[in-house]
PDB file of N, CA and C in Angstrom:
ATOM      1  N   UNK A   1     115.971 -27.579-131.185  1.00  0.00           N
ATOM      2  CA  UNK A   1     117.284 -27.535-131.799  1.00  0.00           C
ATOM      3  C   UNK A   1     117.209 -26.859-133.176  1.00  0.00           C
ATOM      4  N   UNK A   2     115.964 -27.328-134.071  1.00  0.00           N
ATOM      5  CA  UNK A   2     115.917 -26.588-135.350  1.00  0.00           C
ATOM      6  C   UNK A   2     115.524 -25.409-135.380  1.00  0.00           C
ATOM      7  N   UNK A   3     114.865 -24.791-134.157  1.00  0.00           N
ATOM      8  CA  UNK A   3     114.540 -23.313-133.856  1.00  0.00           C
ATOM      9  C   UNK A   3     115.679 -22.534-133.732  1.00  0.00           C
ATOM     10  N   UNK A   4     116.719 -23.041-132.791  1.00  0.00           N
ATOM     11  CA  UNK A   4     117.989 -22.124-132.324  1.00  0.00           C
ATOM     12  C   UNK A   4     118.749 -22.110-133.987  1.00  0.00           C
ATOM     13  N   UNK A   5     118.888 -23.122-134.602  1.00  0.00           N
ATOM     14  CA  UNK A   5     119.638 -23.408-136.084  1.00  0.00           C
ATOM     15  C   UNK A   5     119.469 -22.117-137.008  1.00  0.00           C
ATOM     16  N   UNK A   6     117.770 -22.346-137.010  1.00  0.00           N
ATOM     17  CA  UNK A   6     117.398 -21.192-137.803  1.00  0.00           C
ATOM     18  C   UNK A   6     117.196 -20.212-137.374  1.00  0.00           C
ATOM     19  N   UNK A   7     117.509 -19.684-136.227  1.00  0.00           N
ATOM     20  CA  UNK A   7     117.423 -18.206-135.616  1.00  0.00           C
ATOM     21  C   UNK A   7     118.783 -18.051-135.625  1.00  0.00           C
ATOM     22  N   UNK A   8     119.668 -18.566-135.918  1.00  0.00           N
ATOM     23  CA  UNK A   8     121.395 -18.270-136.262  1.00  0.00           C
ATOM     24  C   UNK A   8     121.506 -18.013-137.232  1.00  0.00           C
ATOM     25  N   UNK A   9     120.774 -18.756-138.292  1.00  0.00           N
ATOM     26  CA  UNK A   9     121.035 -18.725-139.857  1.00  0.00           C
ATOM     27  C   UNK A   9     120.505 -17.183-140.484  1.00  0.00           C
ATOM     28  N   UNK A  10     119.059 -17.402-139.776  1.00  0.00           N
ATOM     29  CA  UNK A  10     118.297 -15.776-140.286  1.00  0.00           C
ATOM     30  C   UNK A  10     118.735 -14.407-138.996  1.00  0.00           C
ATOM     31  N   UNK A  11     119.638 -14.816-138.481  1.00  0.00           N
ATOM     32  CA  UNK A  11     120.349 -13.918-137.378  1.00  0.00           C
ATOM     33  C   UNK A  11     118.721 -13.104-136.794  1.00  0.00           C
ATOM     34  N   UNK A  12     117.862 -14.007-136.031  1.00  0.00           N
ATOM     35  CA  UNK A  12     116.887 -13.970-135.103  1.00  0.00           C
ATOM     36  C   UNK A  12     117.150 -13.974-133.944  1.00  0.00           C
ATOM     37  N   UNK A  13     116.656 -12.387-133.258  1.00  0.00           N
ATOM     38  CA  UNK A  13     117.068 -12.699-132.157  1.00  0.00           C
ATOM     39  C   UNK A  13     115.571 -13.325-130.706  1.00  0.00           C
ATOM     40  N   UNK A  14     115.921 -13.543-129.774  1.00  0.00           N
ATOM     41  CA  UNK A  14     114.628 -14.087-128.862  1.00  0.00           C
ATOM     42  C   UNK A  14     114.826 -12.968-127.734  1.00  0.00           C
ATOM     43  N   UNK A  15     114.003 -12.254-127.281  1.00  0.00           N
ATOM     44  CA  UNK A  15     114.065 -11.476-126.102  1.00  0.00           C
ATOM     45  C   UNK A  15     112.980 -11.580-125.614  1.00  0.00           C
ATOM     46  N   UNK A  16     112.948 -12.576-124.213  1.00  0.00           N
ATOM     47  CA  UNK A  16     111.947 -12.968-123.568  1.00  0.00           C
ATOM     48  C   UNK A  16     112.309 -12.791-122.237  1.00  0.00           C
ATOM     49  N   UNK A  17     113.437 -12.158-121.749  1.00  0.00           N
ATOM     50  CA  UNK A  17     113.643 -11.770-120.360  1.00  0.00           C
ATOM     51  C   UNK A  17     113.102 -10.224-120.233  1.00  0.00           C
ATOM     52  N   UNK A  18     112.973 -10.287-118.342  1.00  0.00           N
ATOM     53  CA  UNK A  18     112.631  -8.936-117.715  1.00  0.00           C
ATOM     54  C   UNK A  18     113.485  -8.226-118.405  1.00  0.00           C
ATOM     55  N   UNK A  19     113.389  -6.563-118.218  1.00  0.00           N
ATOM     56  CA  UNK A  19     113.882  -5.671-118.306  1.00  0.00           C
ATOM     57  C   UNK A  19     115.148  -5.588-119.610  1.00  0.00           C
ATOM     58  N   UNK A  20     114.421  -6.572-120.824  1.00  0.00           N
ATOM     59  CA  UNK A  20     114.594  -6.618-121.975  1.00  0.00           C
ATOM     60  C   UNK A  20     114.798  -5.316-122.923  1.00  0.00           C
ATOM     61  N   UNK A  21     115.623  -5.118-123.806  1.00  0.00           N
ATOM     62  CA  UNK A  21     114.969  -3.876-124.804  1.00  0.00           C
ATOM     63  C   UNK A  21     115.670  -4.301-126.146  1.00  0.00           C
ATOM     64  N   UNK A  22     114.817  -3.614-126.582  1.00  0.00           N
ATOM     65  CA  UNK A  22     114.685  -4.153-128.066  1.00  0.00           C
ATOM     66  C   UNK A  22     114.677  -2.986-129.058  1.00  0.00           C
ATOM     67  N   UNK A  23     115.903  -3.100-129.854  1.00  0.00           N
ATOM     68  CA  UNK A  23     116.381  -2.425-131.089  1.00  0.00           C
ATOM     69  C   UNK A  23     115.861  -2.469-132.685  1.00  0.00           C
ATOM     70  N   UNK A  24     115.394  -1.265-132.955  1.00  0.00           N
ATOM     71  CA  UNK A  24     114.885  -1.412-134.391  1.00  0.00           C
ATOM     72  C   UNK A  24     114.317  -0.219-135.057  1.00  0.00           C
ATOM     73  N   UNK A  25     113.921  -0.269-136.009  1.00  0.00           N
ATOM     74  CA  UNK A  25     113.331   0.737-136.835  1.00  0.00           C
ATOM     75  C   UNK A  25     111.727   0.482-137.190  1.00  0.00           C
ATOM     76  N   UNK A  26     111.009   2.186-136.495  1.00  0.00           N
ATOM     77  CA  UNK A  26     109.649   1.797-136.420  1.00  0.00           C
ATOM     78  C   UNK A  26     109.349   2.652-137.250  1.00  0.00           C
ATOM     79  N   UNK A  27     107.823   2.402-138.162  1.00  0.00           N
ATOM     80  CA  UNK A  27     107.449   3.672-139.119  1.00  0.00           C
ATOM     81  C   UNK A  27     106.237   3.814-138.259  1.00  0.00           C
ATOM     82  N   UNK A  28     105.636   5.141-138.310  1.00  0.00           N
ATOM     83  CA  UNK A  28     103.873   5.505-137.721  1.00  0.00           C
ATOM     84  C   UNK A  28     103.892   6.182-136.094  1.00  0.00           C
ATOM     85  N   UNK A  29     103.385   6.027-135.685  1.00  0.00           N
ATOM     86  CA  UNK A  29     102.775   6.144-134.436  1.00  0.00           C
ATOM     87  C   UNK A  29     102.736   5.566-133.480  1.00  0.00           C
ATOM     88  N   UNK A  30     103.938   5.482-132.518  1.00  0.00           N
ATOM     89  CA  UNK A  30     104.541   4.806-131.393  1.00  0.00           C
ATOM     90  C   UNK A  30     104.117   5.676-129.845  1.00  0.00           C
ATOM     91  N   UNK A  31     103.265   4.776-129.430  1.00  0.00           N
ATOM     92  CA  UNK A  31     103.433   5.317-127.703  1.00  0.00           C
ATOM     93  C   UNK A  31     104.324   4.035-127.079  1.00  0.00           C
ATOM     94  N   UNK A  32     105.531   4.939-125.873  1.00  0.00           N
ATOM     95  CA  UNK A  32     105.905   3.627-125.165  1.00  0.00           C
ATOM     96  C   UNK A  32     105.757   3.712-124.220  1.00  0.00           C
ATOM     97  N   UNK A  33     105.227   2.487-123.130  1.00  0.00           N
ATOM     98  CA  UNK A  33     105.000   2.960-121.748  1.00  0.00           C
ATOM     99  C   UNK A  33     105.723   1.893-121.118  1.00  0.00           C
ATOM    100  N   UNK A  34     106.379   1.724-120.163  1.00  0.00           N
ATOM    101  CA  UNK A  34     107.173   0.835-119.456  1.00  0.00           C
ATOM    102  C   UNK A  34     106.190   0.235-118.381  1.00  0.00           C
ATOM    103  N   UNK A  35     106.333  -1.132-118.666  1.00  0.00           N
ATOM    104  CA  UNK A  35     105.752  -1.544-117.535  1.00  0.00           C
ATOM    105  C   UNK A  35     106.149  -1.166-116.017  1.00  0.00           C
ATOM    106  N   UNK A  36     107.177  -0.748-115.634  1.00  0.00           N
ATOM    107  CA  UNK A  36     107.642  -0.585-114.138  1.00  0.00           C
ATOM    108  C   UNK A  36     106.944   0.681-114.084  1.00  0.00           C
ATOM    109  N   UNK A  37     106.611   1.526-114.948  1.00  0.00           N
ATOM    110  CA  UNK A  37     105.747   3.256-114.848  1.00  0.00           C
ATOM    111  C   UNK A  37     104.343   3.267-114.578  1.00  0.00           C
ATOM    112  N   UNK A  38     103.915   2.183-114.937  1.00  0.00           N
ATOM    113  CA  UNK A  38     102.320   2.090-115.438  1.00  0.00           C
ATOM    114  C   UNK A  38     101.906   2.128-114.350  1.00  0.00           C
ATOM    115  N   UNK A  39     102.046   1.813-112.823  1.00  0.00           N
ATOM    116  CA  UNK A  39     101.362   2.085-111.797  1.00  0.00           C
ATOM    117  C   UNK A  39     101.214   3.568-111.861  1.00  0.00           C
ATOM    118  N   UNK A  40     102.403   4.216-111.812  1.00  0.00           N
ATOM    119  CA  UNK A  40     102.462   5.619-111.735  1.00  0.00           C
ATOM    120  C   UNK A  40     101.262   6.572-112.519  1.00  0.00           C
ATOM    121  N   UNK A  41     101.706   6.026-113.834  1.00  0.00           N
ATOM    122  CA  UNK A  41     100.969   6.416-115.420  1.00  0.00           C
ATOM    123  C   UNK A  41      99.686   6.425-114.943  1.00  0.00           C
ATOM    124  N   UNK A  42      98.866   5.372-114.554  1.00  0.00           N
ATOM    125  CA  UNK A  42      97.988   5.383-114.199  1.00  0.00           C
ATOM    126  C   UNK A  42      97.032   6.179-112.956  1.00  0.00           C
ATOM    127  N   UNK A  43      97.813   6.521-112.160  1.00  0.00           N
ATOM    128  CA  UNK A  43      97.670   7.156-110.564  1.00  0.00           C
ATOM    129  C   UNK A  43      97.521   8.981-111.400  1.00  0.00           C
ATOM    130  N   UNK A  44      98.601   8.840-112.220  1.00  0.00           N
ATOM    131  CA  UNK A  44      98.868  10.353-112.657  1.00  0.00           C
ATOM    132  C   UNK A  44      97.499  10.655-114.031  1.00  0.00           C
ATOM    133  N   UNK A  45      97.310   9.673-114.476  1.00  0.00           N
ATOM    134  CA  UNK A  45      95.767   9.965-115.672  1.00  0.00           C
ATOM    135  C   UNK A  45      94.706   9.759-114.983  1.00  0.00           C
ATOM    136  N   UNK A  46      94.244   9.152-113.649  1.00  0.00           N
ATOM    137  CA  UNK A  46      93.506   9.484-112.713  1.00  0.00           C
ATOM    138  C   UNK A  46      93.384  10.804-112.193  1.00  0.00           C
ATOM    139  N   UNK A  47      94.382  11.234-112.104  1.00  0.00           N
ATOM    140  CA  UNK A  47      94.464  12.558-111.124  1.00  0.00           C
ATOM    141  C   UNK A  47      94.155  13.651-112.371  1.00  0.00           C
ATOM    142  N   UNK A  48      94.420  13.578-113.867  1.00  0.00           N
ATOM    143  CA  UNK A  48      94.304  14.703-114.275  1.00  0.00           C
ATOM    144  C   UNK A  48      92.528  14.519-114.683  1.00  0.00           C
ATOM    145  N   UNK A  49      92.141  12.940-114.983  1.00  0.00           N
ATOM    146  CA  UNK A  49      90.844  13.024-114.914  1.00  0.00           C
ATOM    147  C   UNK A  49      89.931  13.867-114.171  1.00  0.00           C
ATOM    148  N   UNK A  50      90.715  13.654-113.075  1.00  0.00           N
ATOM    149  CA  UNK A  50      89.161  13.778-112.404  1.00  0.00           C
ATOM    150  C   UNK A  50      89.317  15.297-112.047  1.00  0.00           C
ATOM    151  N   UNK A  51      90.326  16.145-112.796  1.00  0.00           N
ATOM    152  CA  UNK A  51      90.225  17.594-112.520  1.00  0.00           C
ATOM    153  C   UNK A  51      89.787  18.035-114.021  1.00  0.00           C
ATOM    154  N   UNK A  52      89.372  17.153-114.850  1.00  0.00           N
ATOM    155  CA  UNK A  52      89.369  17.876-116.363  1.00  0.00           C
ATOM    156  C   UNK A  52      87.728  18.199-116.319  1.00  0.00           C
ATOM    157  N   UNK A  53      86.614  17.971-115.270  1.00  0.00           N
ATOM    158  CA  UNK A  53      85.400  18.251-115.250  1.00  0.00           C
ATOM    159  C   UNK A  53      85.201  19.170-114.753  1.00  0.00           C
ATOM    160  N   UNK A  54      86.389  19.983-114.205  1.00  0.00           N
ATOM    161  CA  UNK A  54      86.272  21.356-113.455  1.00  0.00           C
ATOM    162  C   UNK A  54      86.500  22.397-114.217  1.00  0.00           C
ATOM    163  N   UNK A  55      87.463  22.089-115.380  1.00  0.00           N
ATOM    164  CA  UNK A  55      87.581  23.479-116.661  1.00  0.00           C
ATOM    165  C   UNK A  55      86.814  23.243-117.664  1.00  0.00           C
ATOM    166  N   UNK A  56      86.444  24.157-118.507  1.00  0.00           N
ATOM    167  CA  UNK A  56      86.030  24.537-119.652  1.00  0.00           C
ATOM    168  C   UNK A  56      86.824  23.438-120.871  1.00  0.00           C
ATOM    169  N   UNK A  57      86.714  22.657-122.027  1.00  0.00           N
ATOM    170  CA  UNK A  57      87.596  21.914-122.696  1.00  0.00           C
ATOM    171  C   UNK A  57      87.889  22.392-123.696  1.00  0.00           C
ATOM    172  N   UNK A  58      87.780  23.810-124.370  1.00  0.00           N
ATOM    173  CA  UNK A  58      89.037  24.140-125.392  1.00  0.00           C
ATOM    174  C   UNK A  58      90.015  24.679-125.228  1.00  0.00           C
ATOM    175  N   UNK A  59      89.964  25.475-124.012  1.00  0.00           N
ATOM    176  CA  UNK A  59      91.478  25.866-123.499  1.00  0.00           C
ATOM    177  C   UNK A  59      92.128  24.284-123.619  1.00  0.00           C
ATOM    178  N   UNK A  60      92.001  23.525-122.749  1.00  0.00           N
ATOM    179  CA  UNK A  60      92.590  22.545-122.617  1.00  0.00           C
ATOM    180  C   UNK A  60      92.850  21.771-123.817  1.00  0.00           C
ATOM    181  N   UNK A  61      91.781  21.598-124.600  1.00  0.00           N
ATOM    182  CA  UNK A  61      92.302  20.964-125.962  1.00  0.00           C
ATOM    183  C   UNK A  61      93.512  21.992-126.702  1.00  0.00           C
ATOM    184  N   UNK A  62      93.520  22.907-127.030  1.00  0.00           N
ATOM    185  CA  UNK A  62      93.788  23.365-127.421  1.00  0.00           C
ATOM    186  C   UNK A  62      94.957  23.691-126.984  1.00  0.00           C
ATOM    187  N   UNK A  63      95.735  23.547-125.831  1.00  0.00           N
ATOM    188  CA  UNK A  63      96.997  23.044-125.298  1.00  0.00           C
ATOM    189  C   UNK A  63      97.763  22.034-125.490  1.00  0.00           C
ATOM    190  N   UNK A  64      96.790  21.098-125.264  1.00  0.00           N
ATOM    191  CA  UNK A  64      96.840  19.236-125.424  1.00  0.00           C
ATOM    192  C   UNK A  64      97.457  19.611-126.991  1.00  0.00           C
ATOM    193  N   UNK A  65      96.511  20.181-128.144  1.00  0.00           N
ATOM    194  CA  UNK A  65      97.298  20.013-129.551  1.00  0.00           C
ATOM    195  C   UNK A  65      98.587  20.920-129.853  1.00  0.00           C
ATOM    196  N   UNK A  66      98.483  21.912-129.367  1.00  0.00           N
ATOM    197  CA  UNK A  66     100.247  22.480-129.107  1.00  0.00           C
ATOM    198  C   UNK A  66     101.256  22.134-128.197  1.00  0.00           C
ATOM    199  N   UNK A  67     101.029  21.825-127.215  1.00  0.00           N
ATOM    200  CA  UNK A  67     102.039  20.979-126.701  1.00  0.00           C
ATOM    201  C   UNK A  67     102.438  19.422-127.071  1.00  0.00           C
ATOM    202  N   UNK A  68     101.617  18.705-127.068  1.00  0.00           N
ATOM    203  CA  UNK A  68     101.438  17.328-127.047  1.00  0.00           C
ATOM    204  C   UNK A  68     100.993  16.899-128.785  1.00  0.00           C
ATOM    205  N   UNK A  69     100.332  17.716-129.395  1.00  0.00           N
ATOM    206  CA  UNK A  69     100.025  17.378-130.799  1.00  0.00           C
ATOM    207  C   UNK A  69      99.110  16.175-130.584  1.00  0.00           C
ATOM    208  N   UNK A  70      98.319  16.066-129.647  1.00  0.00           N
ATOM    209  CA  UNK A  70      97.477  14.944-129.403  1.00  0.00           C
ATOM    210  C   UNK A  70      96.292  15.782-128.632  1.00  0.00           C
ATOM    211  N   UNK A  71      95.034  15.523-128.983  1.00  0.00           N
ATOM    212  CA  UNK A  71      93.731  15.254-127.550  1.00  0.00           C
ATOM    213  C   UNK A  71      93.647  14.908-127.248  1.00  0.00           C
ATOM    214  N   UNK A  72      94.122  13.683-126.452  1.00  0.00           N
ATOM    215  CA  UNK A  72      94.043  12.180-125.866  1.00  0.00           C
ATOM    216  C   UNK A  72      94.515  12.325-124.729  1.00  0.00           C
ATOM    217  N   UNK A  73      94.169  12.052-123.512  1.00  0.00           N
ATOM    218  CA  UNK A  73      94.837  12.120-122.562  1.00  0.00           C
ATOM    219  C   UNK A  73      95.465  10.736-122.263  1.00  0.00           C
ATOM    220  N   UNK A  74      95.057   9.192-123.096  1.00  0.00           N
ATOM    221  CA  UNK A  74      95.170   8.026-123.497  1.00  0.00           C
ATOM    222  C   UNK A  74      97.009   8.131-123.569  1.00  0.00           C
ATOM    223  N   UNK A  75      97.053   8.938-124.601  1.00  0.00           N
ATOM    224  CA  UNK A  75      98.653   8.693-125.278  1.00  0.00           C
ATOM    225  C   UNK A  75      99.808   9.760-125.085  1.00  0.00           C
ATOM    226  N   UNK A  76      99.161  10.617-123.368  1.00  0.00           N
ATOM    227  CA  UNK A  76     100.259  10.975-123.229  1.00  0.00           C
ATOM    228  C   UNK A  76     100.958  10.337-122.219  1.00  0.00           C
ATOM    229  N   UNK A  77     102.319  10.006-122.474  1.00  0.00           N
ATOM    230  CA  UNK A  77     103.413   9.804-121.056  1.00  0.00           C
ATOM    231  C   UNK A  77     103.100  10.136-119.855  1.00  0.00           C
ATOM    232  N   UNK A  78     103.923   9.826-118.468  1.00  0.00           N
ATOM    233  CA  UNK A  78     103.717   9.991-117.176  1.00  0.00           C
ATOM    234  C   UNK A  78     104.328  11.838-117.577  1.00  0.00           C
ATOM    235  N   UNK A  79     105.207  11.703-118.063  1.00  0.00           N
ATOM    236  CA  UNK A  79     105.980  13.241-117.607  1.00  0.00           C
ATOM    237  C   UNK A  79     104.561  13.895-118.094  1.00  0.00           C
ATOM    238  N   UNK A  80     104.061  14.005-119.710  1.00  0.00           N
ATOM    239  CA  UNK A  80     103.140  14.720-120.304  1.00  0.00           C
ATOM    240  C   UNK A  80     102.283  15.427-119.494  1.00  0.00           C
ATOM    241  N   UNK A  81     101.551  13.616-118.838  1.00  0.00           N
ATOM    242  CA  UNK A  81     100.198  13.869-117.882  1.00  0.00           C
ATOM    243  C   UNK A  81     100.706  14.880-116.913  1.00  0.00           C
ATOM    244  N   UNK A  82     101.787  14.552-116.109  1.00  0.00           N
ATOM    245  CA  UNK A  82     102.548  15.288-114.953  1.00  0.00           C
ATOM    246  C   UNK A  82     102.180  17.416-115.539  1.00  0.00           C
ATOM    247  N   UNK A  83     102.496  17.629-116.829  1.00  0.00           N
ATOM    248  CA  UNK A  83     102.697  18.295-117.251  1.00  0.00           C
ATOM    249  C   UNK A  83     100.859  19.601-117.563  1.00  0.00           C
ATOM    250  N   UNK A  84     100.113  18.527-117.717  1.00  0.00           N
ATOM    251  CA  UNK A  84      99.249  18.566-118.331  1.00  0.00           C
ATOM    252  C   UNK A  84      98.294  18.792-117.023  1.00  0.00           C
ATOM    253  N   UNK A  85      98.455  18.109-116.173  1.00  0.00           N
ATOM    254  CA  UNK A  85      98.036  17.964-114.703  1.00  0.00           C
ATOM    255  C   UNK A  85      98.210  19.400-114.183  1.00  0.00           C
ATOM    256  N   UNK A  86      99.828  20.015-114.221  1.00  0.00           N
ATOM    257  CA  UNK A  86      99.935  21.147-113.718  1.00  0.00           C
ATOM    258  C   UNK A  86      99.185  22.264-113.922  1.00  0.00           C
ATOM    259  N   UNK A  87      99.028  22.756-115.685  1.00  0.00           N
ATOM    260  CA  UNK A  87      98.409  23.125-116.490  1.00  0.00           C
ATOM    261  C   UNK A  87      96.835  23.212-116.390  1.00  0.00           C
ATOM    262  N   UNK A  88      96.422  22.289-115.898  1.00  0.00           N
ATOM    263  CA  UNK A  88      94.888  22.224-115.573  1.00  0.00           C
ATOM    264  C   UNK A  88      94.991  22.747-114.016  1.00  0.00           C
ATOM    265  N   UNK A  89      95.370  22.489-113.296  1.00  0.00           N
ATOM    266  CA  UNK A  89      95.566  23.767-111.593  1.00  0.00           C
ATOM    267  C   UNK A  89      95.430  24.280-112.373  1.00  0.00           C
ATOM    268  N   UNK A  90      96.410  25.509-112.594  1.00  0.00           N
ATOM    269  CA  UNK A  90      96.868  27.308-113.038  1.00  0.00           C
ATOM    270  C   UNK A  90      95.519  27.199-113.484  1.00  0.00           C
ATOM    271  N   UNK A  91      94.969  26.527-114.802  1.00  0.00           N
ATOM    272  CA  UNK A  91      93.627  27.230-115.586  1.00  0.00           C
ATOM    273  C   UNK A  91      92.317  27.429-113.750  1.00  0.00           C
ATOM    274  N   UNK A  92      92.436  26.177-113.201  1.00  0.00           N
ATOM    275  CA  UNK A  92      91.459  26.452-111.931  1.00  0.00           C
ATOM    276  C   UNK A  92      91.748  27.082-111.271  1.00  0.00           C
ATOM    277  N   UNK A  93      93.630  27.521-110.777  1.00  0.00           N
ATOM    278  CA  UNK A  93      93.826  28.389-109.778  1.00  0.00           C
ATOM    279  C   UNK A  93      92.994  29.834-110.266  1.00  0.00           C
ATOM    280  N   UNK A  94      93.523  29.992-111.538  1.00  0.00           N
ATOM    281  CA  UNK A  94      93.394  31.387-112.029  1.00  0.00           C
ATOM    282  C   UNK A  94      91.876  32.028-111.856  1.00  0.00           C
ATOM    283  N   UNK A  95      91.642  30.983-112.588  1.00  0.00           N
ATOM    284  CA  UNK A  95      89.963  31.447-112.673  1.00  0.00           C
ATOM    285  C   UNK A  95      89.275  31.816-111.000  1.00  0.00           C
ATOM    286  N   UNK A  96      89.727  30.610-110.242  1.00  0.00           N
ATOM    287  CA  UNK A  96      88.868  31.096-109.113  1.00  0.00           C
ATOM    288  C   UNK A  96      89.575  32.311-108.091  1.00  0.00           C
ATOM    289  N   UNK A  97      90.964  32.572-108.876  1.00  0.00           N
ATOM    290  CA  UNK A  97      91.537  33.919-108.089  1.00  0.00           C
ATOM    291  C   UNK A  97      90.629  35.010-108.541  1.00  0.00           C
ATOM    292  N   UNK A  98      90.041  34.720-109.786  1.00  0.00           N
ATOM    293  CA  UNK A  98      89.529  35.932-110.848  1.00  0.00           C
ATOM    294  C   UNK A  98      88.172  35.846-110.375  1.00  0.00           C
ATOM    295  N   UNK A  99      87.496  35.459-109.801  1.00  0.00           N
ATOM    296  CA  UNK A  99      86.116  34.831-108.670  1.00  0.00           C
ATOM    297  C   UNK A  99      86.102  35.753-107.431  1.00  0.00           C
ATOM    298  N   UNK A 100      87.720  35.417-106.828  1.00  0.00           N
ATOM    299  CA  UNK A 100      87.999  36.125-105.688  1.00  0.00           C
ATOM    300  C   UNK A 100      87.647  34.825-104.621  1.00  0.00           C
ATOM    301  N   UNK A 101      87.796  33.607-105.093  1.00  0.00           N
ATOM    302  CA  UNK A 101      87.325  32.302-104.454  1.00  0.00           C
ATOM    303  C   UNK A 101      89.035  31.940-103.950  1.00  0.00           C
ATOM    304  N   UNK A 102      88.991  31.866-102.667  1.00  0.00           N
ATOM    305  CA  UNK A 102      90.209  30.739-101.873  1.00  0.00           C
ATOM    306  C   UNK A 102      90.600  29.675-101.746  1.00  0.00           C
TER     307      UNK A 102
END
């Protein structure tokens, strides 16, 4: 009872339900990932993993910091990775067209 009192008084709010969101002002360095994505998120930073041992890594860094302003493959989004994923094909398509490899 003295919890609800004083969360009226100091206008506190409680957000402890699903599919909650929450309003405010952040300073620094925010990643957000939604829990309902994170299966995805995860399936999709798998997939660019395990193609990032097939290119060379400063092309790729060096994308990662102009596009994304990050090296991390940690803190990018599903779209990013999605993005980043594509980006790593083309560098393998290319090269092994330039091979003459199928």
């Amino acid at each position: 009872m003295m919890l609800k009192w004083l969360a009226k008084k100091l206008n506190i709010q409680f957000n402890d339900g699903e599919r909650s969101i929450q309003i405010g002002n952040v300073t620094g360095n925010v990643i957000v990932q939604h829990g309902a994505n994170q299966e995805e998120l995860l399936k999709e930073r798998a997939l660019v993993e395990a193609l990032m041992p097939k290119v060379p890594w400063p092309p790729i860094r060096d994308f990662m910091d102009r596009t994304f302003n990050t090296r991390q493959v940690k803190a990018l989004n599903e779209h990013q990775l999605y993005r980043l994923r594509r980006y790593v094909e083309t560098v393998i398509r290319n090269r092994d067209q330039a091979k003459g490899v199928k």
